[in-house]
N, C-alpha and C. Protein backbone atom coordinates (compact mmCIF):
# COMPACT_ATOMS: atom_id res chain seq x y z
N UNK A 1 38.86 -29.16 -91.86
CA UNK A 1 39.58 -30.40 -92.11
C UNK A 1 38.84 -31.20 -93.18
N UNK A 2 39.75 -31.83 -94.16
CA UNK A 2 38.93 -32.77 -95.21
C UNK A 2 38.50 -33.91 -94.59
N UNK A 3 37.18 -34.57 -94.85
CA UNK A 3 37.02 -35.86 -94.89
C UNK A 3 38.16 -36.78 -95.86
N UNK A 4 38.20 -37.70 -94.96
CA UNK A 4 38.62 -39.04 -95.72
C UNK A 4 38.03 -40.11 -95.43
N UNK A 5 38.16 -41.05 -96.63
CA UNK A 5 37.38 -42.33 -96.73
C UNK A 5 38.31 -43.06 -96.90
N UNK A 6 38.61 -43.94 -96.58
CA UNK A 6 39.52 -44.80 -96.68
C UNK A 6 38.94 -46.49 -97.58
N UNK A 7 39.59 -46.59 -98.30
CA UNK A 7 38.73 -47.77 -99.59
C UNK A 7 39.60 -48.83 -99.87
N UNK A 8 40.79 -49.37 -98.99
CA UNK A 8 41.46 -50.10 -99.78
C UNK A 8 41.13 -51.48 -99.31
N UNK A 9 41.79 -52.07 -99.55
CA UNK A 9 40.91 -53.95 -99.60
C UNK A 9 41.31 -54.54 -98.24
N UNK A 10 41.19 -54.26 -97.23
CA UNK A 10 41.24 -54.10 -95.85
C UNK A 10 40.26 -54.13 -95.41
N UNK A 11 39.13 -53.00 -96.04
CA UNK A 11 38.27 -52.04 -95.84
C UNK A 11 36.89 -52.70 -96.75
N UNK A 12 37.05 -53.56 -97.59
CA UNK A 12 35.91 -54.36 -98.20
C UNK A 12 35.18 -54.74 -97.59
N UNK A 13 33.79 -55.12 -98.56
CA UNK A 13 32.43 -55.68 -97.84
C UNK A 13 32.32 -56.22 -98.73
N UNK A 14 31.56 -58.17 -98.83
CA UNK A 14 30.97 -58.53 -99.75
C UNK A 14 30.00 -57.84 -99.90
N UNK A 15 29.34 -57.52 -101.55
CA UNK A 15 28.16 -57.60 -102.21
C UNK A 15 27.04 -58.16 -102.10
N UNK A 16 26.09 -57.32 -101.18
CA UNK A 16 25.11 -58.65 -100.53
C UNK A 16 23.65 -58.81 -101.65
N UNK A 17 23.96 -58.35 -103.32
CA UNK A 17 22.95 -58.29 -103.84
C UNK A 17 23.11 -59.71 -104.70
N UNK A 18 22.05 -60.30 -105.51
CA UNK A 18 22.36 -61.79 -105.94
C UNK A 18 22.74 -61.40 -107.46
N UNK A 19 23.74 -62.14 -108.10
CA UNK A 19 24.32 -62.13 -109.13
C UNK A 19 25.78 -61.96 -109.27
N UNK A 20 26.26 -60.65 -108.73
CA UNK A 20 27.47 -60.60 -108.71
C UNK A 20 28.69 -61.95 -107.59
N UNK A 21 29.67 -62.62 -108.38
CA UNK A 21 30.11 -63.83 -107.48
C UNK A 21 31.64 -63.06 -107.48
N UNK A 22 32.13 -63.38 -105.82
CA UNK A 22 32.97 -63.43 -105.35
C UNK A 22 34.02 -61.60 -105.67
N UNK A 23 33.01 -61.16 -105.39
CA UNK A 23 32.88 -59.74 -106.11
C UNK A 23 32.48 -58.72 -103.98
N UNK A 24 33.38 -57.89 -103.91
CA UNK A 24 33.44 -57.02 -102.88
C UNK A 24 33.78 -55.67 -103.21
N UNK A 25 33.47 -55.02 -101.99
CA UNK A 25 33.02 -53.78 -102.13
C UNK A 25 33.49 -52.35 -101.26
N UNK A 26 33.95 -51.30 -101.55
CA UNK A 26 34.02 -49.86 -100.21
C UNK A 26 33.09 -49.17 -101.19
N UNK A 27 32.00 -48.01 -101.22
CA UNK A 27 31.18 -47.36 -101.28
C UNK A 27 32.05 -45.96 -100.96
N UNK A 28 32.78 -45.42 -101.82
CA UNK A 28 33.46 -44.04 -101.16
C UNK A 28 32.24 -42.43 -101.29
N UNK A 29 31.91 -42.71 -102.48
CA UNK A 29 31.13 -41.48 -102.42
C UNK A 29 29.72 -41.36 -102.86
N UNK A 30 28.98 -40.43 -102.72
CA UNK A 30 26.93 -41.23 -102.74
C UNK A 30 26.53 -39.92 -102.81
N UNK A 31 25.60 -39.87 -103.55
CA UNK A 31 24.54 -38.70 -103.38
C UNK A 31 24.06 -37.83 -102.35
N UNK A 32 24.18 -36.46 -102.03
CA UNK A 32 23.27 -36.25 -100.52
C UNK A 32 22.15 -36.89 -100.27
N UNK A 33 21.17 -37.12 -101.46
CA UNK A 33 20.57 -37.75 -101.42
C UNK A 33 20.04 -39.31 -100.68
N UNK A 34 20.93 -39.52 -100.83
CA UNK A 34 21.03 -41.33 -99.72
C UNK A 34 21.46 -40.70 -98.53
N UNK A 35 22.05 -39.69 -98.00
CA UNK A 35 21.70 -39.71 -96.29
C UNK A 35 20.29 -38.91 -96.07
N UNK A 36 20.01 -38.63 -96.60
CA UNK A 36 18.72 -38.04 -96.38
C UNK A 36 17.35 -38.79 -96.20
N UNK A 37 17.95 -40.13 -96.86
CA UNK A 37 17.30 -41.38 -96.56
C UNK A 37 17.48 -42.58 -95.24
N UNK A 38 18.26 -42.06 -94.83
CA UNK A 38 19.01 -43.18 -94.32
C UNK A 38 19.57 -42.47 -93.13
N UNK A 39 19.26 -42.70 -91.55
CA UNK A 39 20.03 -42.38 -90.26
C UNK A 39 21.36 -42.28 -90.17
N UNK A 40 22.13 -42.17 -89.80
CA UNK A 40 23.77 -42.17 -90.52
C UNK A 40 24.64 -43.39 -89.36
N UNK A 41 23.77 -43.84 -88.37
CA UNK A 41 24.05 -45.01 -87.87
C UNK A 41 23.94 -46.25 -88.96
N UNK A 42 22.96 -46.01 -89.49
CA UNK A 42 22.04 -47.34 -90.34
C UNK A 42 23.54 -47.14 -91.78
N UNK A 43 23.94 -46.13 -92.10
CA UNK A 43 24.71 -45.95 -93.38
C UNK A 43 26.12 -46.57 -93.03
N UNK A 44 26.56 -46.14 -91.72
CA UNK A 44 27.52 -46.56 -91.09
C UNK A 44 28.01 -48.06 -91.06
N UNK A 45 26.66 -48.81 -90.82
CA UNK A 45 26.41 -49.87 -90.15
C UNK A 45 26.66 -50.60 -92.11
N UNK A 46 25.35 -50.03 -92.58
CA UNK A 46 25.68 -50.63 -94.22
C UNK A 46 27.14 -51.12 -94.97
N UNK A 47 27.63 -49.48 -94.79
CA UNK A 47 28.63 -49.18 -95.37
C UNK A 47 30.25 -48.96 -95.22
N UNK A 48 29.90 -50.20 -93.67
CA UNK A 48 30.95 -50.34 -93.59
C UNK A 48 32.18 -48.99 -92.97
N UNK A 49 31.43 -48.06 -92.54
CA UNK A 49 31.75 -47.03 -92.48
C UNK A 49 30.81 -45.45 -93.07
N UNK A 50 31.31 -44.33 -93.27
CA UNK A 50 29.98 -43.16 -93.40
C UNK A 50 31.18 -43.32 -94.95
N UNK A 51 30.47 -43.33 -95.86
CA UNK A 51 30.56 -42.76 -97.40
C UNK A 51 30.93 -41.07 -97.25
N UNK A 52 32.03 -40.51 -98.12
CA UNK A 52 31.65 -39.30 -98.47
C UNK A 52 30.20 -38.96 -99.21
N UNK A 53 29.89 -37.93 -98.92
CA UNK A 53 28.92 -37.35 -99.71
C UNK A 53 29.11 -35.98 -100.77
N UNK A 54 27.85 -35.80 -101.50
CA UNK A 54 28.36 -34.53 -102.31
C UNK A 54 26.85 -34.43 -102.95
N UNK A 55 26.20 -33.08 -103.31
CA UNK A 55 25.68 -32.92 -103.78
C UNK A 55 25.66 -32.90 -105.28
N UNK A 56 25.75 -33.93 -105.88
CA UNK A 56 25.66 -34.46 -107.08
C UNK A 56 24.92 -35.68 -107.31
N UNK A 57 24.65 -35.69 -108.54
CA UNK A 57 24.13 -37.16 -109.29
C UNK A 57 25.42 -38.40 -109.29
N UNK A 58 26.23 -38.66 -108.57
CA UNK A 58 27.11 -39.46 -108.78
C UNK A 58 27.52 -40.14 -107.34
N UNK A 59 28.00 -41.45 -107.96
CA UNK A 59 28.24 -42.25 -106.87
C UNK A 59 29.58 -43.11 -107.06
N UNK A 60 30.44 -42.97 -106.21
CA UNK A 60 31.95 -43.63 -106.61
C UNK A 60 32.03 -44.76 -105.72
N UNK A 61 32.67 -45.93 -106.20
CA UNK A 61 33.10 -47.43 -105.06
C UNK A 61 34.45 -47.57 -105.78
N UNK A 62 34.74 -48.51 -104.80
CA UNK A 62 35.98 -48.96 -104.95
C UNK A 62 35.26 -50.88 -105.25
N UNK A 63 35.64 -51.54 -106.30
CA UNK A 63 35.48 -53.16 -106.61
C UNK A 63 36.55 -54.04 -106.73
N UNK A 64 36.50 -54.84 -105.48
CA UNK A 64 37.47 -55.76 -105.53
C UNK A 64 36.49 -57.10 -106.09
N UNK A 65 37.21 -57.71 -107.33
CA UNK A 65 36.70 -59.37 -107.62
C UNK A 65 38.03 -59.85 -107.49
N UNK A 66 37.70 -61.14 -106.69
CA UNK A 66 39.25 -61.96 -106.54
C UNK A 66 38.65 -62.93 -107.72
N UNK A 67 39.84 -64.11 -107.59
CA UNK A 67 40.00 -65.00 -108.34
C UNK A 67 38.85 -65.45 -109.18
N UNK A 68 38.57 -65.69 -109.95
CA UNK A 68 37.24 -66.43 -110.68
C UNK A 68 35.91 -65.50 -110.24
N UNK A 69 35.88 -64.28 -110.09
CA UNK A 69 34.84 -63.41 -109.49
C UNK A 69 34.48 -62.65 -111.03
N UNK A 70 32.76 -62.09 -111.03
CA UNK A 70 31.90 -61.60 -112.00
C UNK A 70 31.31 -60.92 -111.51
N UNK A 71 31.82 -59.88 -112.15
CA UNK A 71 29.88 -58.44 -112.11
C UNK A 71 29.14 -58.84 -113.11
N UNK A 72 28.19 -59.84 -112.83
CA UNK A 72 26.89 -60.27 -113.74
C UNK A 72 26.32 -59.00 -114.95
N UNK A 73 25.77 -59.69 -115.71
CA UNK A 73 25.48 -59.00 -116.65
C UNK A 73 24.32 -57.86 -116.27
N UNK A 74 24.30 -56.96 -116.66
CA UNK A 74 23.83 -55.98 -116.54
C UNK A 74 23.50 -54.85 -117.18
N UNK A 75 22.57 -53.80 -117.36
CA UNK A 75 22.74 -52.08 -116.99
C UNK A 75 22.40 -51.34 -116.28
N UNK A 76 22.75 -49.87 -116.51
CA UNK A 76 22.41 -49.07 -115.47
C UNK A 76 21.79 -48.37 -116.48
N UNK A 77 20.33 -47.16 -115.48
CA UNK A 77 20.14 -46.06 -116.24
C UNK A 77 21.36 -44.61 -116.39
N UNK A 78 22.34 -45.21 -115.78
CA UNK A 78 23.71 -43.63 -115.96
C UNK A 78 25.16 -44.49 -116.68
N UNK A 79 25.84 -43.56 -117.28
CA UNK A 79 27.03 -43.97 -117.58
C UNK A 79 27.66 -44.52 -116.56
N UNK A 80 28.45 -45.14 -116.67
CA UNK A 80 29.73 -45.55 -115.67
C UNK A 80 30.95 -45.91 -115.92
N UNK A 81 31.96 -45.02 -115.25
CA UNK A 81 33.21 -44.48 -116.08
C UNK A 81 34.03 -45.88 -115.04
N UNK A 82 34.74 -46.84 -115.50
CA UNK A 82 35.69 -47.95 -114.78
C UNK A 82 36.75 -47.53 -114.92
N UNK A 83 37.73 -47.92 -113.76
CA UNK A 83 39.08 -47.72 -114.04
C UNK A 83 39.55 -49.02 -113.18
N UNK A 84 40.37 -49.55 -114.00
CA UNK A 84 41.41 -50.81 -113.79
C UNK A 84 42.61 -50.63 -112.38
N UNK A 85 42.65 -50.65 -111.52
CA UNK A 85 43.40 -49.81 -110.69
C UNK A 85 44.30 -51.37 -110.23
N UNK A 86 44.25 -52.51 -110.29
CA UNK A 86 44.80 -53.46 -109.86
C UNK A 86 44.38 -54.84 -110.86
N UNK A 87 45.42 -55.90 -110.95
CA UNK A 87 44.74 -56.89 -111.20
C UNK A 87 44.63 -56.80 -113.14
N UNK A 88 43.45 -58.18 -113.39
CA UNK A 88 43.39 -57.90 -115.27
C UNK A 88 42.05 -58.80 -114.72
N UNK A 89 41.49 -58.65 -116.11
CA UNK A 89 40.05 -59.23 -116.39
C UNK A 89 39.84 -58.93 -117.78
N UNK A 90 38.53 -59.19 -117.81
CA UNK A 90 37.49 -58.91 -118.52
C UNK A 90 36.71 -58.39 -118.59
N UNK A 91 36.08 -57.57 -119.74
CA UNK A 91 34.67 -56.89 -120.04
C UNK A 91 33.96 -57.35 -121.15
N UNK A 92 32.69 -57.17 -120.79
CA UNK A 92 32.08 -57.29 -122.13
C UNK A 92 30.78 -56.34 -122.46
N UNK A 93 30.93 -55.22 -123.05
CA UNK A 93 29.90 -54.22 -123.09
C UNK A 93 29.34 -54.28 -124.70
N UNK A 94 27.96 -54.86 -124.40
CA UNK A 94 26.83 -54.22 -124.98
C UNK A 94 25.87 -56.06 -126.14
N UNK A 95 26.07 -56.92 -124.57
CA UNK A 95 25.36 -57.78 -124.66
C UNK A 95 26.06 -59.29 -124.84
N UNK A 96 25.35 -60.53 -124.99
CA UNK A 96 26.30 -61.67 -124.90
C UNK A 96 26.98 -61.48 -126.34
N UNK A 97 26.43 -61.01 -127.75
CA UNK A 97 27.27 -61.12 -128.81
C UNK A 97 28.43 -59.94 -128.79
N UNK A 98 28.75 -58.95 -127.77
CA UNK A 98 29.70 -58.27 -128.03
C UNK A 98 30.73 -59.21 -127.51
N UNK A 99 32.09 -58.17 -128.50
CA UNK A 99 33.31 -58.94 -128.22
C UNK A 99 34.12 -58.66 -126.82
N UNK A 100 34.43 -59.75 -126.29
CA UNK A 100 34.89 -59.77 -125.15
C UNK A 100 36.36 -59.27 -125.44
N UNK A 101 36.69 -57.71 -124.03
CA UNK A 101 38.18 -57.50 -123.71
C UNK A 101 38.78 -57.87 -122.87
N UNK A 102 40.07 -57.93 -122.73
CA UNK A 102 41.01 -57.94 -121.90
C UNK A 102 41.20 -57.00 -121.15
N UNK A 103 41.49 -56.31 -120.59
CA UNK A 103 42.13 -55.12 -119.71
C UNK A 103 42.62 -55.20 -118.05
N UNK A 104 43.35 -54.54 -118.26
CA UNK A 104 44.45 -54.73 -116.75
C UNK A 104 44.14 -53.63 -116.10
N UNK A 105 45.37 -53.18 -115.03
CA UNK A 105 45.46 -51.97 -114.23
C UNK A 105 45.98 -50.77 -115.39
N UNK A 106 45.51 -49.54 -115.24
CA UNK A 106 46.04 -49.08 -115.82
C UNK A 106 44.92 -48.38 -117.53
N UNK A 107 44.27 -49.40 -117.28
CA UNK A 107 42.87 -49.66 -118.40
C UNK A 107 41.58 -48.79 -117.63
N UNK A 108 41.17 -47.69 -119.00
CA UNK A 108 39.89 -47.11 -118.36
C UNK A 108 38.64 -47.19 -119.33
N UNK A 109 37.68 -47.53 -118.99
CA UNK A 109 36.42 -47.37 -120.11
C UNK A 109 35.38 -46.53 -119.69
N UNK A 110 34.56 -46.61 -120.63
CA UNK A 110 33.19 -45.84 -120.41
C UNK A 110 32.29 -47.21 -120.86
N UNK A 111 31.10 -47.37 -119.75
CA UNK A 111 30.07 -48.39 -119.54
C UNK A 111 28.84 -47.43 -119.84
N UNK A 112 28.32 -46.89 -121.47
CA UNK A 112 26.85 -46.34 -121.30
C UNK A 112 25.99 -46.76 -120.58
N UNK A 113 25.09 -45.68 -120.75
CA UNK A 113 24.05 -46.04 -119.61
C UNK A 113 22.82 -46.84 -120.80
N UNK A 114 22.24 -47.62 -119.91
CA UNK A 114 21.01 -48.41 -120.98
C UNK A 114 22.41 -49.63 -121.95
N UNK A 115 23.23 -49.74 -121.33
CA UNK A 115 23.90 -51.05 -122.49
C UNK A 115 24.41 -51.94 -121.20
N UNK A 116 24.00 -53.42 -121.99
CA UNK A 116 24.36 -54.24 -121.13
C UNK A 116 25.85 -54.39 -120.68
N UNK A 117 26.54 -55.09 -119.40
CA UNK A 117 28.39 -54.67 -119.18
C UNK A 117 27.93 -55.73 -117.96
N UNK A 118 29.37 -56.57 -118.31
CA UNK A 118 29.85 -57.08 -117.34
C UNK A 118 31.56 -57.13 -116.90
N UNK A 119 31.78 -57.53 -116.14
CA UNK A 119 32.88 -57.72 -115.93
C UNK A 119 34.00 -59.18 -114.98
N UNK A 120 35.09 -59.70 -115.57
CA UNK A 120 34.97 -61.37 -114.80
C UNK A 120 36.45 -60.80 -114.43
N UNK A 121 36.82 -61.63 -113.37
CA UNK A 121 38.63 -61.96 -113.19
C UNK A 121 38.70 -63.72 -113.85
N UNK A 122 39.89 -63.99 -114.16
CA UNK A 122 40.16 -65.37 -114.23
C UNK A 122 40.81 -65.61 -112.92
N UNK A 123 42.15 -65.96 -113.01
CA UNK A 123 43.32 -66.43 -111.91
C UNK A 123 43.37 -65.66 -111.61
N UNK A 124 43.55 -64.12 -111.55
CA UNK A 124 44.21 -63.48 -110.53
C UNK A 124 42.64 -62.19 -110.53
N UNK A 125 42.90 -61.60 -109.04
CA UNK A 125 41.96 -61.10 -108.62
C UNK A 125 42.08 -59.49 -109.77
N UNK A 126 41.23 -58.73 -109.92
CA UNK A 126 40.95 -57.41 -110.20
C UNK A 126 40.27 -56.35 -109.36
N UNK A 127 41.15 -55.18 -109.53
CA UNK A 127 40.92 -54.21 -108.86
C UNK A 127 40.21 -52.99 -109.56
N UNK A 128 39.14 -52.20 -108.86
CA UNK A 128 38.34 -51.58 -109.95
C UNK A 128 37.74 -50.37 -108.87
N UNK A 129 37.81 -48.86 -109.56
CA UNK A 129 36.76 -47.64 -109.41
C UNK A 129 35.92 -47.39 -110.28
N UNK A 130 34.72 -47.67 -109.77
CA UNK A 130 33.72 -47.01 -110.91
C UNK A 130 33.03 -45.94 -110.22
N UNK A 131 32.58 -44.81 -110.99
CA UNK A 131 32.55 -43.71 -111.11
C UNK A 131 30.98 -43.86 -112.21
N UNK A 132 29.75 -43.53 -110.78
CA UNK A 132 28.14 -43.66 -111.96
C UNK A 132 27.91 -42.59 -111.71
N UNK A 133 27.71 -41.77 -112.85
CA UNK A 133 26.85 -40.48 -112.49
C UNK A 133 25.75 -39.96 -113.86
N UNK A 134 25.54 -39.04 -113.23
CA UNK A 134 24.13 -38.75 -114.20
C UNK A 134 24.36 -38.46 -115.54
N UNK A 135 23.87 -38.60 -116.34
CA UNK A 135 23.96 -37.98 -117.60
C UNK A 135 23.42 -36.78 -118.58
N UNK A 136 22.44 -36.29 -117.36
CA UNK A 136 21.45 -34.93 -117.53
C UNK A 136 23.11 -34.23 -116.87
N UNK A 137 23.24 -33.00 -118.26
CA UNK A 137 24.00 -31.81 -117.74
C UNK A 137 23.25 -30.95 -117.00
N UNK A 138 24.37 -30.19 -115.92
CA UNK A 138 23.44 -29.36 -114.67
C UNK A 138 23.50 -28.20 -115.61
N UNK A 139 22.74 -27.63 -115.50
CA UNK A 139 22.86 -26.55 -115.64
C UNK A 139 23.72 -24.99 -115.10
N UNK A 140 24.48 -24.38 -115.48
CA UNK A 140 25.69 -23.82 -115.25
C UNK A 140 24.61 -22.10 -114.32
């Protein structure tokens, strides 16, 4: 039988790290790596539920920002592939002088890894999958 995760905004958790505002969260998929760290009560308990797992470098969520909500400025050391799945906002990748976009549902980018990215809603909330994974190819 397949696992399922179930991620829809029912199923959210605020963001309990400081920066990101009015910005929530489902955690669908994670490294084997993080249960191997972690009791699967304690992941449970985190995450709101058990995350799929997979033996890969990659980690998938589901991001709800409602109204007037921001993913603070930032980077990561991995790419991170966004997809617009609800909602419109804003991005702004690759520091305060880049030019700020628009994008809705329906809108997908690529967030390099090592460049600064944020992301805001105005009035209406945005809906978002991001998709971080490694950028070392595995070897075949």
């Amino acid at each position: 039988m397949v696992e399922i995760r179930q991620f829809g905004p029912d199923k959210k958790q605020p963001v309990p790290t400081p920066g990101p505002v009015n910005l929530s969260a489902v955690i669908i998929q994670l490294p084997d790596i993080v249960r191997e760290k972690m009791p699967e009560e304690k992941l449970k308990e985190r995450f709101g539920g058990l995350p799929l797992f997979l033996n890969r470098d990659v980690a998938v969520a589901a991001l709800y920002l409602d109204p007037h909500g921001e993913i603070n400025e930032h980077d990561s050391d991995q790419p991170t592939l966004l997809l617009v799945i609800g909602g419109s906002g804003f991005v702004q990748v690759g520091g305060a002088t880049a030019p700020v976009q628009a994008v809705k549902a329906g809108d997908a980018m690529l967030w390099p890894a090592h460049v600064l990215h944020k992301a805001w809603a105005e009035d209406e909330p945005m809906q978002m999958i991001t998709i971080e994974y490694s950028a070392e190819e595995n070897p075949s």
